[in-house]
Structures are given as C-alpha cells and as structure tokens.
N, C-alpha and C. Protein backbone atom coordinates (compact mmCIF):
# COMPACT_ATOMS: atom_id res chain seq x y z
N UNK A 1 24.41 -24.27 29.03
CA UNK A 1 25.21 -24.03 30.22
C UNK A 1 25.55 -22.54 30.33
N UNK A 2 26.10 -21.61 29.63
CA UNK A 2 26.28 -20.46 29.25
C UNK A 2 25.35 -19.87 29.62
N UNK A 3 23.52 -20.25 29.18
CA UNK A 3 23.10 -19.00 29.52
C UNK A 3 22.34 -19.42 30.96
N UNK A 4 22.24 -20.50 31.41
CA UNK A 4 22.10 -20.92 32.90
C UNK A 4 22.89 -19.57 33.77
N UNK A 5 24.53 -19.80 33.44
CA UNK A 5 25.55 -19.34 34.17
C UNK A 5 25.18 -17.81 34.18
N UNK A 6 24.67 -16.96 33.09
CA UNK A 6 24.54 -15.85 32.90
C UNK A 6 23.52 -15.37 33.75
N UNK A 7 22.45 -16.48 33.92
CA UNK A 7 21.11 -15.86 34.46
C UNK A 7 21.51 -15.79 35.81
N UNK A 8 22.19 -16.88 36.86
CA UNK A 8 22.53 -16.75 37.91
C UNK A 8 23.51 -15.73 38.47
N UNK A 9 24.36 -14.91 37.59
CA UNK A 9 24.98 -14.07 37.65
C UNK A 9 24.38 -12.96 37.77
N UNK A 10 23.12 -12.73 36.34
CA UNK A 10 22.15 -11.91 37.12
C UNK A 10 21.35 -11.59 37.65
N UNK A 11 21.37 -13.14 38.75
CA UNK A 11 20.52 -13.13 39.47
C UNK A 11 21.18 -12.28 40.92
N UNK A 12 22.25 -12.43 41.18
CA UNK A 12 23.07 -11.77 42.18
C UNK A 12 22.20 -10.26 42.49
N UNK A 13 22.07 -9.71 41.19
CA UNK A 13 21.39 -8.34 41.76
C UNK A 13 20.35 -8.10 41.52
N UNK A 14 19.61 -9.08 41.23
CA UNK A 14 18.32 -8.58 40.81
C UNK A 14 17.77 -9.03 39.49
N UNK A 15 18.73 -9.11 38.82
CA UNK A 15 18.30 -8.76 37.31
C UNK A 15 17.74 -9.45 36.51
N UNK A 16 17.84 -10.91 37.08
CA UNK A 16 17.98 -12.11 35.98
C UNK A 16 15.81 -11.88 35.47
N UNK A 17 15.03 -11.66 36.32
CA UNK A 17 13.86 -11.80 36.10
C UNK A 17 13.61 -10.17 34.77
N UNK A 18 14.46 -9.54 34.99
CA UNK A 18 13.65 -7.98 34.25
C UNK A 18 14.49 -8.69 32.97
N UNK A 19 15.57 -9.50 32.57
CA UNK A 19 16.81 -9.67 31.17
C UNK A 19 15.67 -10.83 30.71
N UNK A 20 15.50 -11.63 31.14
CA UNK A 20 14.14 -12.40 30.73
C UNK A 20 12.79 -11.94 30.19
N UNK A 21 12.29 -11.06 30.88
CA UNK A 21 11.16 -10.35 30.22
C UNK A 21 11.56 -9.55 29.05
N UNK A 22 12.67 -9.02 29.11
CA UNK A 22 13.12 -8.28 27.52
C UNK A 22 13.02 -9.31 26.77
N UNK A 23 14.08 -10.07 26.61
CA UNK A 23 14.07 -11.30 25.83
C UNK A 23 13.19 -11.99 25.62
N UNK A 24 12.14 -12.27 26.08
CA UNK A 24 10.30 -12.32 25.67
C UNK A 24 9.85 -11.11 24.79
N UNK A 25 10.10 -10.06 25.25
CA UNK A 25 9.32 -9.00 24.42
C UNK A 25 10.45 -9.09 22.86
N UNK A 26 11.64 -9.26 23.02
CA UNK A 26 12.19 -8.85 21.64
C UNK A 26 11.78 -9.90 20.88
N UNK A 27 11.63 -11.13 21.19
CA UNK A 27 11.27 -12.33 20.51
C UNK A 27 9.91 -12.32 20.29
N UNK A 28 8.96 -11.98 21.26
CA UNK A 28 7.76 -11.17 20.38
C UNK A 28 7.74 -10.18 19.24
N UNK A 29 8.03 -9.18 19.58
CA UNK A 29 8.94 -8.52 18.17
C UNK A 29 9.10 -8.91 17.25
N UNK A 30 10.20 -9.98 16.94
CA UNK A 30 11.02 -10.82 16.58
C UNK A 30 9.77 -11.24 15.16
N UNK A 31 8.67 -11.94 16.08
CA UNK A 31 8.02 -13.08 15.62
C UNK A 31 6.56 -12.50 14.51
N UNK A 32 6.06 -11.14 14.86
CA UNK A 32 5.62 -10.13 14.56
C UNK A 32 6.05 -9.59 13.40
N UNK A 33 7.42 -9.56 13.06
CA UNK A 33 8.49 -8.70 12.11
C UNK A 33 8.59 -9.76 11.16
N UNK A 34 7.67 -11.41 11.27
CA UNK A 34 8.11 -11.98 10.24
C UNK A 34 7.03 -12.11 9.05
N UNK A 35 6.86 -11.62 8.05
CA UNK A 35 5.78 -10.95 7.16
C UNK A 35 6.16 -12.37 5.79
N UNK A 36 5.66 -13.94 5.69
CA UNK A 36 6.09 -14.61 5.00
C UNK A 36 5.46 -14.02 3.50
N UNK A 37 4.08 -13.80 3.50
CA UNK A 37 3.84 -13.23 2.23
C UNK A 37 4.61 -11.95 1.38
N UNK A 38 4.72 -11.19 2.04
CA UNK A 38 5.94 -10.05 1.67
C UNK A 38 7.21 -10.54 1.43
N UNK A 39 7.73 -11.33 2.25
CA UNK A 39 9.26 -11.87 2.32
C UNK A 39 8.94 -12.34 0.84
N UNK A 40 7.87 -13.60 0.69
CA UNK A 40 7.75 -14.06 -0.56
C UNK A 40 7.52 -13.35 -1.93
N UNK A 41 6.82 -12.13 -2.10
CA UNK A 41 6.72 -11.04 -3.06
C UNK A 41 7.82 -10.81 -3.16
N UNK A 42 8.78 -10.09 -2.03
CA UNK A 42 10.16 -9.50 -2.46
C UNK A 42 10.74 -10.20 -3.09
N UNK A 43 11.04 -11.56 -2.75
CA UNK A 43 12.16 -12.49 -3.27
C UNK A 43 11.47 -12.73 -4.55
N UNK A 44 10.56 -12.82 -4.78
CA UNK A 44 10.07 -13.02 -6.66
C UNK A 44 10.36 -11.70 -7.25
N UNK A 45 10.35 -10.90 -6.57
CA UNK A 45 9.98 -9.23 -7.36
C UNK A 45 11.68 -8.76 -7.49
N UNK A 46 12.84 -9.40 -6.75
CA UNK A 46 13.99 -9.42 -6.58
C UNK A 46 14.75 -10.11 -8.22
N UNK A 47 14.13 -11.16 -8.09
CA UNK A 47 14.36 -11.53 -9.37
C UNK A 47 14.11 -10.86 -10.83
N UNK A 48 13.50 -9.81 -11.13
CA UNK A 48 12.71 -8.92 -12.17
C UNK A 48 13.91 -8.11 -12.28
N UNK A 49 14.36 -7.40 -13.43
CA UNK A 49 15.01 -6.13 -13.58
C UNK A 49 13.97 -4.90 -13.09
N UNK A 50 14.51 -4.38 -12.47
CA UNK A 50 14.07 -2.65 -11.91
C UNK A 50 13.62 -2.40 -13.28
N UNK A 51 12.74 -1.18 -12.66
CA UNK A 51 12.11 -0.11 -13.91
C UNK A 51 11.06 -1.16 -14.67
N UNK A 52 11.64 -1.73 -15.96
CA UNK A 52 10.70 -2.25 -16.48
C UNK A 52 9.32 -3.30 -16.17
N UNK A 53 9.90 -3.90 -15.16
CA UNK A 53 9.52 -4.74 -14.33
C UNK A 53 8.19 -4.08 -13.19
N UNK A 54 7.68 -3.19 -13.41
CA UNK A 54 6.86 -2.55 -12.22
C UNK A 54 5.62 -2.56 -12.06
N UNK A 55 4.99 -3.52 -13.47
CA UNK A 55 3.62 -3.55 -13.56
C UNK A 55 3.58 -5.09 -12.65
N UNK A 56 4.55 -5.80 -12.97
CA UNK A 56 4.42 -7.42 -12.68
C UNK A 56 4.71 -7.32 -11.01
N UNK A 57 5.63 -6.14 -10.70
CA UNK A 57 5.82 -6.07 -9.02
C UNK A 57 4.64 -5.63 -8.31
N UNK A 58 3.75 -4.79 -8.85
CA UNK A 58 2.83 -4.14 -8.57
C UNK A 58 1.46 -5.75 -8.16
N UNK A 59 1.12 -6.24 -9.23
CA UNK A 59 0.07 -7.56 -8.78
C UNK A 59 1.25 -8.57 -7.86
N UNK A 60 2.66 -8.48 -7.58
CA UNK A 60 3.38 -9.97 -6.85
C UNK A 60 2.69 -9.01 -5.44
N UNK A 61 2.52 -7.85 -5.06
CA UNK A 61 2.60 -7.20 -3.58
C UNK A 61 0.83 -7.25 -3.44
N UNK A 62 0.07 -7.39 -4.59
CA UNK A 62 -1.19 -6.60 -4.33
C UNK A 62 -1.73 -8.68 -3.79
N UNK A 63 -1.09 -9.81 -4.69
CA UNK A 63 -1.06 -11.05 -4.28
C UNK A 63 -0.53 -11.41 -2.61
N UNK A 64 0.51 -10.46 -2.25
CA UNK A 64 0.63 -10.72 -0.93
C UNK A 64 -0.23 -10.02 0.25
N UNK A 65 -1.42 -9.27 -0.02
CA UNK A 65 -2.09 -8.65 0.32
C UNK A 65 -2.28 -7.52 0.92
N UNK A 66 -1.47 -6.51 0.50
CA UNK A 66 -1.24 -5.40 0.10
C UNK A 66 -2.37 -4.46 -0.76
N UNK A 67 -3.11 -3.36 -0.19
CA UNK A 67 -4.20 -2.70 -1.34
C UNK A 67 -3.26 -1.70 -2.06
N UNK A 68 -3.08 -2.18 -3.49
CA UNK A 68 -2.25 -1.40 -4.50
C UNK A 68 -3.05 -1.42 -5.88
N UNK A 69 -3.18 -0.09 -5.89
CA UNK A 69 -4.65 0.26 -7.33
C UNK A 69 -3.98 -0.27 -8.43
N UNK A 70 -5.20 -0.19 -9.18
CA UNK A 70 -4.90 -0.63 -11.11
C UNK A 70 -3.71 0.73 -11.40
N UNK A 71 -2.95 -0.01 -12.07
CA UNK A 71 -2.01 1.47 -12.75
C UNK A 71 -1.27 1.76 -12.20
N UNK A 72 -0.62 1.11 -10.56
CA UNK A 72 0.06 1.72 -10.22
C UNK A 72 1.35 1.28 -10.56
N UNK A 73 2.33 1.53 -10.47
CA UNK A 73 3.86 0.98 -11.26
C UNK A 73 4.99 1.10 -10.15
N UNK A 74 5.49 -0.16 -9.64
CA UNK A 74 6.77 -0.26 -8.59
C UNK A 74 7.96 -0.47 -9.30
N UNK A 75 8.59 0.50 -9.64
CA UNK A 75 10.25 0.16 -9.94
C UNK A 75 11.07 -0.59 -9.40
N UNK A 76 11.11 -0.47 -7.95
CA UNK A 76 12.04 -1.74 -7.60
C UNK A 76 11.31 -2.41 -6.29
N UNK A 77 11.70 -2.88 -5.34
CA UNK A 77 11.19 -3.74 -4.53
C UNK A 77 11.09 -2.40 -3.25
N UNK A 78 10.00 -2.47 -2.59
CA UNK A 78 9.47 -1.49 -1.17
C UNK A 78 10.31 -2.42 -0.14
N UNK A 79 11.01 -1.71 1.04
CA UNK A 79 11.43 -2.00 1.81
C UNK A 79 10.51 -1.86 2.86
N UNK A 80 9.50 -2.40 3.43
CA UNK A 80 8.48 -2.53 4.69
C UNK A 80 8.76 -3.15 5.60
N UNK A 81 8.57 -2.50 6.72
CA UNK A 81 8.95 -2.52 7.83
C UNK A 81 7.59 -2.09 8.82
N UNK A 82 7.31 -3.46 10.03
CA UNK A 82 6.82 -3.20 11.13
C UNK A 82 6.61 -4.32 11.33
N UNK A 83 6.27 -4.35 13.09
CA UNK A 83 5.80 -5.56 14.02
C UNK A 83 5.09 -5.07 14.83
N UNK A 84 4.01 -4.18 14.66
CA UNK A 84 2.47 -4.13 15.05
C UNK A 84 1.44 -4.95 14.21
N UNK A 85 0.97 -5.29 15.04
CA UNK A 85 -0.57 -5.85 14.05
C UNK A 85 -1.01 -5.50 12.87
N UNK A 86 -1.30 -5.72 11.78
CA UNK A 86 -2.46 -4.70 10.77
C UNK A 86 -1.06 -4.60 9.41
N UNK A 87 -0.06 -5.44 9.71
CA UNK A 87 1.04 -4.96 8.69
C UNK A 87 0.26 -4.81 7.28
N UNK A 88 0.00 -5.85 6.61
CA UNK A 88 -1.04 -5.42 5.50
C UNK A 88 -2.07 -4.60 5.22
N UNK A 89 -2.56 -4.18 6.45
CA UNK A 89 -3.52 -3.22 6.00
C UNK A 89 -3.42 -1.82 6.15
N UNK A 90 -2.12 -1.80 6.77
CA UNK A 90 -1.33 -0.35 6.63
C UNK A 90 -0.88 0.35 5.28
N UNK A 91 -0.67 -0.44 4.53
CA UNK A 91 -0.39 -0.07 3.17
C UNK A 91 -1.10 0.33 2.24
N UNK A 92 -1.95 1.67 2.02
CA UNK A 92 -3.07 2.08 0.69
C UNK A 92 -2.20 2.43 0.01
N UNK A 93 -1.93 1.83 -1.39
CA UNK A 93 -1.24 2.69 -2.67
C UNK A 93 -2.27 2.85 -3.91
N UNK A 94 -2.44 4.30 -4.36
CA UNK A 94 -3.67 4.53 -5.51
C UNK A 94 -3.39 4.16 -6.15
N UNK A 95 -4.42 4.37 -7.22
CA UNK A 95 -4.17 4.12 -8.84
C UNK A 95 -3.10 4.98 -9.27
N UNK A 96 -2.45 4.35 -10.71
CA UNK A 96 -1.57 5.46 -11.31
C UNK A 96 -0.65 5.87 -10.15
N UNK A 97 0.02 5.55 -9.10
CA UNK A 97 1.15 5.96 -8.34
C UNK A 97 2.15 5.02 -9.03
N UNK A 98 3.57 5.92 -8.70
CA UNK A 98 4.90 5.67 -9.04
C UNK A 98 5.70 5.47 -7.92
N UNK A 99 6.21 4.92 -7.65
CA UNK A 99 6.97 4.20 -6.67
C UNK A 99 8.16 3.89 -7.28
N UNK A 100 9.83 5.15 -6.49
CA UNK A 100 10.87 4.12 -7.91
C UNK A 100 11.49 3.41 -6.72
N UNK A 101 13.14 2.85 -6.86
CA UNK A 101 13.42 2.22 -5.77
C UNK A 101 14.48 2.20 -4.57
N UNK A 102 14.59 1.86 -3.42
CA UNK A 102 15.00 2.02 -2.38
C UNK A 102 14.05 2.88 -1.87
N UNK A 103 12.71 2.83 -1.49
CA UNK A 103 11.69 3.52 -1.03
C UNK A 103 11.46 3.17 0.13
N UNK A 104 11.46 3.41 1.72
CA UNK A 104 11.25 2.52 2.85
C UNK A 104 9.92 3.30 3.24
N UNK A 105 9.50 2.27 3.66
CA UNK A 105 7.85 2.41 4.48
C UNK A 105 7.89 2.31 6.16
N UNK A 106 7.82 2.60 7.24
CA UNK A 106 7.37 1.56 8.45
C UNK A 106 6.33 1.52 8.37
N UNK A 107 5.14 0.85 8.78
CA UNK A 107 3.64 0.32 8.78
C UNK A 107 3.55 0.28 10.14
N UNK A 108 4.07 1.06 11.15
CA UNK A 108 3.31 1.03 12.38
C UNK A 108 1.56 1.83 12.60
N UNK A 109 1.64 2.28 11.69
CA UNK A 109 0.35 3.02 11.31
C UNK A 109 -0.16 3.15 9.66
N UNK A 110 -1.23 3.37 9.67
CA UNK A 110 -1.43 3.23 7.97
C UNK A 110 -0.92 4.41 7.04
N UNK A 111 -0.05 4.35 5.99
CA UNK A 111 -0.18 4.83 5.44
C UNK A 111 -0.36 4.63 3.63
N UNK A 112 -1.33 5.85 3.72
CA UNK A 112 -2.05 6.47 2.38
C UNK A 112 -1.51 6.85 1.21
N UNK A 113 -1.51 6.27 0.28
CA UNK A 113 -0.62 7.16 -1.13
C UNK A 113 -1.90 7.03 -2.22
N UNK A 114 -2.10 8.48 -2.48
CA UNK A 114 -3.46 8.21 -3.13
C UNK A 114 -3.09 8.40 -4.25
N UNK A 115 -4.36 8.79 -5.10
CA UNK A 115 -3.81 8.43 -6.94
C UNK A 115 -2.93 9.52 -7.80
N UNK A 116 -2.54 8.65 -8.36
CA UNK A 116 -1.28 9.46 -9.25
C UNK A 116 -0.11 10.05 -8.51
N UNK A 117 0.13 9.88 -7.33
CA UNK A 117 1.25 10.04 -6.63
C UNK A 117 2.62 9.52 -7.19
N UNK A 118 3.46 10.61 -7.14
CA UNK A 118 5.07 10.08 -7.46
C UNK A 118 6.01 10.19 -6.53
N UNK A 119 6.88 9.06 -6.20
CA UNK A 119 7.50 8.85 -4.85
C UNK A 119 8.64 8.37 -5.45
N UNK A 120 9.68 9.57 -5.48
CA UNK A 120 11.03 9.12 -5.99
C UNK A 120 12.56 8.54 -5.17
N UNK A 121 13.17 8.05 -5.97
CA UNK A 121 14.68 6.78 -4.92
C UNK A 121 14.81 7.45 -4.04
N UNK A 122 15.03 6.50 -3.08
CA UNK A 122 15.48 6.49 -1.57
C UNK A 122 14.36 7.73 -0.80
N UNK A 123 13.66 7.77 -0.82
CA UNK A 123 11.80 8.25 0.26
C UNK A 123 12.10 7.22 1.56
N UNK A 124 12.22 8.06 2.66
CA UNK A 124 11.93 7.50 4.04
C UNK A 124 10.53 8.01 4.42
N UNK A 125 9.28 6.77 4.56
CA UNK A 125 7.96 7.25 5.32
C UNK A 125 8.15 6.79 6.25
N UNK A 126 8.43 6.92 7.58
CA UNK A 126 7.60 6.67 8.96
C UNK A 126 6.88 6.94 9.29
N UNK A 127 6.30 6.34 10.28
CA UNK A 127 5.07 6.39 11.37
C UNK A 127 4.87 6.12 12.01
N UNK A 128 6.45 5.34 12.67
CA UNK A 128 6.68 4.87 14.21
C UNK A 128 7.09 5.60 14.99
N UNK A 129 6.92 6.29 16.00
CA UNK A 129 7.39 7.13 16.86
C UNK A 129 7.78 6.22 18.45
N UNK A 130 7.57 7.63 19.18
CA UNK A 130 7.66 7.14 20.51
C UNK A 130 7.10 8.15 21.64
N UNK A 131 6.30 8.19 22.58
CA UNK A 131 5.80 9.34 23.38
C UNK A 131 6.65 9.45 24.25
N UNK A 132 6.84 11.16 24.82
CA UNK A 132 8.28 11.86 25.53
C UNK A 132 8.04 11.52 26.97
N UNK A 133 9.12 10.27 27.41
CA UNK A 133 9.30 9.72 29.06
C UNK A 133 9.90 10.96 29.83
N UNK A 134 9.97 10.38 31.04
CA UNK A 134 10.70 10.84 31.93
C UNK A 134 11.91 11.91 32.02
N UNK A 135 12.35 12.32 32.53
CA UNK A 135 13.87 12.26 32.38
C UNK A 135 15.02 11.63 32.51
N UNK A 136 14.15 10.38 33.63
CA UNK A 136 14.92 8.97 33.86
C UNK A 136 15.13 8.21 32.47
N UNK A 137 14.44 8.98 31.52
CA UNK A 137 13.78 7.52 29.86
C UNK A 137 12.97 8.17 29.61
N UNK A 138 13.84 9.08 28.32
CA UNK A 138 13.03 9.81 27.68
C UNK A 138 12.28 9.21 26.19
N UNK A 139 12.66 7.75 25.84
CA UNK A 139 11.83 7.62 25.33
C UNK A 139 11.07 6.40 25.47
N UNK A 140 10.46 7.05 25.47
CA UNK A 140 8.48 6.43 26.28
C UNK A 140 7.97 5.52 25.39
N UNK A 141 6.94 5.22 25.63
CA UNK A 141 6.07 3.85 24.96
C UNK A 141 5.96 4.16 23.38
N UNK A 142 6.00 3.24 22.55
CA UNK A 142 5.93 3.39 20.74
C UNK A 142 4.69 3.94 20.73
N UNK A 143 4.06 4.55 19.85
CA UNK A 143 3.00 4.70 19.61
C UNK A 143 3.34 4.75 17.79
N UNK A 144 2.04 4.92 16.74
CA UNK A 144 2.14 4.99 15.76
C UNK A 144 1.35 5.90 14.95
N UNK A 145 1.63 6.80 14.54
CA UNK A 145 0.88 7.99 13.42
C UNK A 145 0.68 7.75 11.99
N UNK A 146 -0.26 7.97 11.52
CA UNK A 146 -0.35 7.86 10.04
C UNK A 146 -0.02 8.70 8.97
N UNK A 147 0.01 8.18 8.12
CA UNK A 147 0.76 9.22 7.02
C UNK A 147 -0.06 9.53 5.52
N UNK A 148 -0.32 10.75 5.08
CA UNK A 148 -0.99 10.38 4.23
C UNK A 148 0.01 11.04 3.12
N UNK A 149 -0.33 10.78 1.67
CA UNK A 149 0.41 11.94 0.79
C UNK A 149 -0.93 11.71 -0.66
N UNK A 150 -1.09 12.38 -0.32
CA UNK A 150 -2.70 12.82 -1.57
C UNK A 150 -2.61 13.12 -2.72
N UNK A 151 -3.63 13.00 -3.34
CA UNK A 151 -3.88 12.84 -5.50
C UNK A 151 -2.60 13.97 -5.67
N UNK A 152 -1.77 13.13 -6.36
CA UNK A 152 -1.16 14.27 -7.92
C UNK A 152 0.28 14.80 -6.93
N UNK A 153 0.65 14.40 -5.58
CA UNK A 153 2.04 15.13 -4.68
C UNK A 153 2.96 14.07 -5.67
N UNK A 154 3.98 14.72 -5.46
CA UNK A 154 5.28 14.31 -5.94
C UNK A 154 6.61 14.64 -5.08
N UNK A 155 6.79 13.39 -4.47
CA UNK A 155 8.05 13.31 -3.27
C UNK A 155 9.24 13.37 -3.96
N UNK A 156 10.04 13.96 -3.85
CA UNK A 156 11.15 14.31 -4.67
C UNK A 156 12.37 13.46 -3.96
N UNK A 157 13.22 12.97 -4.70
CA UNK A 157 14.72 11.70 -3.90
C UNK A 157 14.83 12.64 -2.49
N UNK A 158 14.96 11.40 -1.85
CA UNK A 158 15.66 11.52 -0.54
C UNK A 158 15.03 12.40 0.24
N UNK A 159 13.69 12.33 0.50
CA UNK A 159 13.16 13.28 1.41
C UNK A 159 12.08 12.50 2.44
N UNK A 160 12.30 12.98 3.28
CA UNK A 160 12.13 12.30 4.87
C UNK A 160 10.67 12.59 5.08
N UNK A 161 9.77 11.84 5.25
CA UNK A 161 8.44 11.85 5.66
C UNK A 161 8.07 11.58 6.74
N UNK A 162 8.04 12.50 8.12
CA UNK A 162 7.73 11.83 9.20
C UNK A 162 6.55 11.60 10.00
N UNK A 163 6.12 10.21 11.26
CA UNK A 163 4.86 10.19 11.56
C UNK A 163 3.91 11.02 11.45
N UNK A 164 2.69 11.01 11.63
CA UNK A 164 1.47 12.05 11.46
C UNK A 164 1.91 12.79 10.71
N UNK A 165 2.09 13.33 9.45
CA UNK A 165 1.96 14.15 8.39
C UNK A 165 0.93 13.64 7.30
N UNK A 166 0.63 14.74 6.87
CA UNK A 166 -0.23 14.54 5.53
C UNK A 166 0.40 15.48 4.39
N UNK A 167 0.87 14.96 2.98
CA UNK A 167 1.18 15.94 2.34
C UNK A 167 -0.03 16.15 1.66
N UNK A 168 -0.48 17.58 1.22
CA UNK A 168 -1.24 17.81 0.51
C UNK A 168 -1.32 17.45 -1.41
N UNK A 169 -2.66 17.26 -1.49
CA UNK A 169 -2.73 17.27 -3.07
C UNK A 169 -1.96 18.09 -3.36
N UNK A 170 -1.37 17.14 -5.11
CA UNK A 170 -0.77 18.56 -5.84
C UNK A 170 0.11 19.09 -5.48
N UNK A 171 0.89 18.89 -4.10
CA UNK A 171 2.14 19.27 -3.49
C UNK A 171 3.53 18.45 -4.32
N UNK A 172 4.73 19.79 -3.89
CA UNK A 172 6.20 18.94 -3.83
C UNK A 172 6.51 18.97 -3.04
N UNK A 173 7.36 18.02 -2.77
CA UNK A 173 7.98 18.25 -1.69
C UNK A 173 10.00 17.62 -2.17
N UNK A 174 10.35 18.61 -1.86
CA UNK A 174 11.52 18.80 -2.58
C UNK A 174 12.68 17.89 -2.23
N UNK A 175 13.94 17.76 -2.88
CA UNK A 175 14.93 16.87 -2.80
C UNK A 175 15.89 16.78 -1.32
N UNK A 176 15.54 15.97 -0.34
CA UNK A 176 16.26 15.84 0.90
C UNK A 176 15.71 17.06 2.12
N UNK A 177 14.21 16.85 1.65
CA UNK A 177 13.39 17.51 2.84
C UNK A 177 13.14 17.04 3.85
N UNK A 178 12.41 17.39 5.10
CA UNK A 178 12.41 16.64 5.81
C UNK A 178 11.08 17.16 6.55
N UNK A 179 9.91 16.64 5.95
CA UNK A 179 8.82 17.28 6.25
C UNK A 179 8.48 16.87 7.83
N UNK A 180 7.90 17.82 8.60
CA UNK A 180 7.74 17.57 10.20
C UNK A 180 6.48 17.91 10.51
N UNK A 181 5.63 18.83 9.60
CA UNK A 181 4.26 18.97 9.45
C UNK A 181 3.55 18.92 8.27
N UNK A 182 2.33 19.19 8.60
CA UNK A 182 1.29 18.77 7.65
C UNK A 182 1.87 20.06 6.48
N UNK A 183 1.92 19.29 4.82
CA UNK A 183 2.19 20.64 3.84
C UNK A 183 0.79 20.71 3.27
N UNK A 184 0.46 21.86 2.74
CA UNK A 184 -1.08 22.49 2.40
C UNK A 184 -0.53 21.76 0.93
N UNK A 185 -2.26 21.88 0.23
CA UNK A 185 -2.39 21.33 -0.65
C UNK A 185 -1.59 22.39 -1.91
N UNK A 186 -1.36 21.99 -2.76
CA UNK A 186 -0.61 22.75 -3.89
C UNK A 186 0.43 23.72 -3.35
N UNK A 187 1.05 22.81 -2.81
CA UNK A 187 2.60 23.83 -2.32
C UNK A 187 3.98 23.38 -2.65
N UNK A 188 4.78 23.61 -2.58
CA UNK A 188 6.08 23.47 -2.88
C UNK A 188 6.66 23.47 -1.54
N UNK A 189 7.60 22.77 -0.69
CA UNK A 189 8.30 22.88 0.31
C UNK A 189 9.61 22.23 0.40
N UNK A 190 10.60 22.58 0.75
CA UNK A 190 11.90 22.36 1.00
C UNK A 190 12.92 22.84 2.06
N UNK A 191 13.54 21.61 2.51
CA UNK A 191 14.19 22.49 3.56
C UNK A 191 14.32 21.34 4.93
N UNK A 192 15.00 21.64 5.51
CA UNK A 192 15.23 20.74 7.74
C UNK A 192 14.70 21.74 8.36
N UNK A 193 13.80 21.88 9.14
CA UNK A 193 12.55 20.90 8.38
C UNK A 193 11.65 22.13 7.45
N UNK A 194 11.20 21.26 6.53
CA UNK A 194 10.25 21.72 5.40
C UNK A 194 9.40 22.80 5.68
N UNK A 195 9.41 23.92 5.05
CA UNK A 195 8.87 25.14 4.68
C UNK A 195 7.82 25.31 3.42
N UNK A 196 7.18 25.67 3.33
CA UNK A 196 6.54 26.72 1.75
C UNK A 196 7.00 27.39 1.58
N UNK A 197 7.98 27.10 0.34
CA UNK A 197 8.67 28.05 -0.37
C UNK A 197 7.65 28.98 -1.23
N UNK A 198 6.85 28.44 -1.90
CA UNK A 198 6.08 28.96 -2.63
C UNK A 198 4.80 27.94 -3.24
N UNK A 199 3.53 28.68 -3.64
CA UNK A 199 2.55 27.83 -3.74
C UNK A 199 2.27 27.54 -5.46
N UNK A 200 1.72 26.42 -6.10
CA UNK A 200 1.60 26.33 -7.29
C UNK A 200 0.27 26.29 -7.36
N UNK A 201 0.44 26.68 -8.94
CA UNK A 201 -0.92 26.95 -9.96
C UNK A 201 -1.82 25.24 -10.06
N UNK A 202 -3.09 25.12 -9.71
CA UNK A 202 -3.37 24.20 -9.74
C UNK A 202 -4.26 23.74 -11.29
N UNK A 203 -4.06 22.75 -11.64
CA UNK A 203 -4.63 22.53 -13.23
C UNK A 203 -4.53 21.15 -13.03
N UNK A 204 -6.02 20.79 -13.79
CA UNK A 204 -6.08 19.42 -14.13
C UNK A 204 -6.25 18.85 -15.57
N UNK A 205 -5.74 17.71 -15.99
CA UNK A 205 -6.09 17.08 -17.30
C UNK A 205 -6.65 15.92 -17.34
C-alpha cells in the first residue's frame, strides 16, 4: 500500500516512471554485486587467524576463481568490490606476491599484480571511475580503467592507487600516496598526488 501511494504521488509530476527505472537499475546493480563464490572464500578465509594463515587463503580465493600464482601469500581477507561483468577475471595476482590486510580492490576493470609484488595494510586500488558530464551532471557514465603494479613494486600502507595507472617494476610507492599517474619503473614516489622523489638502483637475485 505504501509504495502504491508513493508512486501515485509521483506520479502528480511526472516522476513516478523515471523513480522506477532507477529502482530497476539499482537492483540490477544490486544483483551483479552478489559474488556467491567470493562471499564463500571470505567467510572460510574469515575464520583463519591473519598472517599465518595466507598460504591456505591464497588456494580458498584461487578455488573461487580468482587467477592467484603459486607462492603468493594473503594475510588477511581482500575486500573486492564490483558489479560489472568479468568480476573474476579482473583479478591477476603473481607468483610470490604479498598481500597484508584491509587491502580493497574495485574490479571494474582488470587489475594486474605481477610477481613478487608487496602490497601493504589498508592499499586502496580502483578502477572505477566516471566520464566528465555536463554542467547540469557532472558526473557522467561509469566507465572502468585498469590497473597494473609490476615484478618486484612495493605499495607501502595506505596509499591510494587510482584508475588507469600502472606502477612500474621495482617501484615504491610510499606511505599514504596517492598515485594519479603512471610511476616509471624503479622509482620511488610520494606525495597528493605522487611525485619521483628519486630513482633506485636496480639489482636482481
């Protein structure tokens, strides 16, 4: 009865047909955003103590179908996020990557963490954006960018990774950065938004 009464109310001006089509699209959304294999990884991987626990979290996500290499080690549970298509196959994690925890992902686009990568507590990756509307509605249709962060980078706590970036091999990227472009390979950057501070010596073992 309630939402009868509501719709006819906004039907008076117009409205009741455009509050309906939202409410279709959010419930599309809605229905999109519900990831049962993940939900199911987390809640097993929830149960594990942090840290030690990261080889056994690592096969519960690579079981929910997730591509996550031999070697790689999850400290605590990935917070993933999206309701575009492709949610699973947005996710490449290499071999030998470190992942510790409160790490958030969105998967509106794929992103890349290649081998031996270290991604330390609380890492925001996005890759959901939005293209620049009107001035009536300035923000415009979602779109989604990918993200890469390549062999041997090391994301340092609390630093902001945003759509379309690539960090380079061998890069840092420093504590509560907020990278906004692509960082070159073997660099150091820090800073709102992220700079090259200075470049490092590259060596392998």
């Amino acid at each position: 009865m309630g939402l009868r009464w509501w719709l006819l109310l906004c039907n008076r001006d117009g409205a009741a047909e455009y509050y309906v089509a939202r409410l279709q699209h959010y419930g599309r959304l809605f229905r999109r955003s519900l990831h049962l294999n993940y939900v199911l990884a987390n809640t097993l991987a929830g149960l594990l103590p942090d840290f030690f626990s990261g080889s056994i979290r690592t096969r519960l996500y690579r079981r929910a179908g997730f591509a996550v290499g031999h070697g790689a080690f999850l400290m605590g549970n990935l917070d993933l996020s999206s309701a575009v298509p492709g949610f699973y196959d947005n996710l490449v994690i290499g071999p030998g990557v470190t992942i510790a925890d409160h790490v958030r992902i969105n998967l509106d686009a794929r992103v890349t963490i290649g081998r031996n990568v270290a991604i330390a507590p609380h890492v925001l990756i996005f890759t959901g954006s939005h293209k620049t509307g009107p001035g009536s509605a300035r923000l415009g249709a979602p779109i989604g960018l990918p993200v890469t962060i390549e062999d041997g980078a090391w994301v340092r706590l609390g630093a902001i990774i945003l759509p379309g970036v690539t960090v380079g091999r061998g890069s840092i990227v420093a504590a509560g950065a907020v990278v906004m472009k692509d960082v070159p390979p073997n660099s150091y950057v820090e800073g709102n938004p992220a700079e090259v501070v200075h470049r490092l010596p590259w060596a392998d073992r």
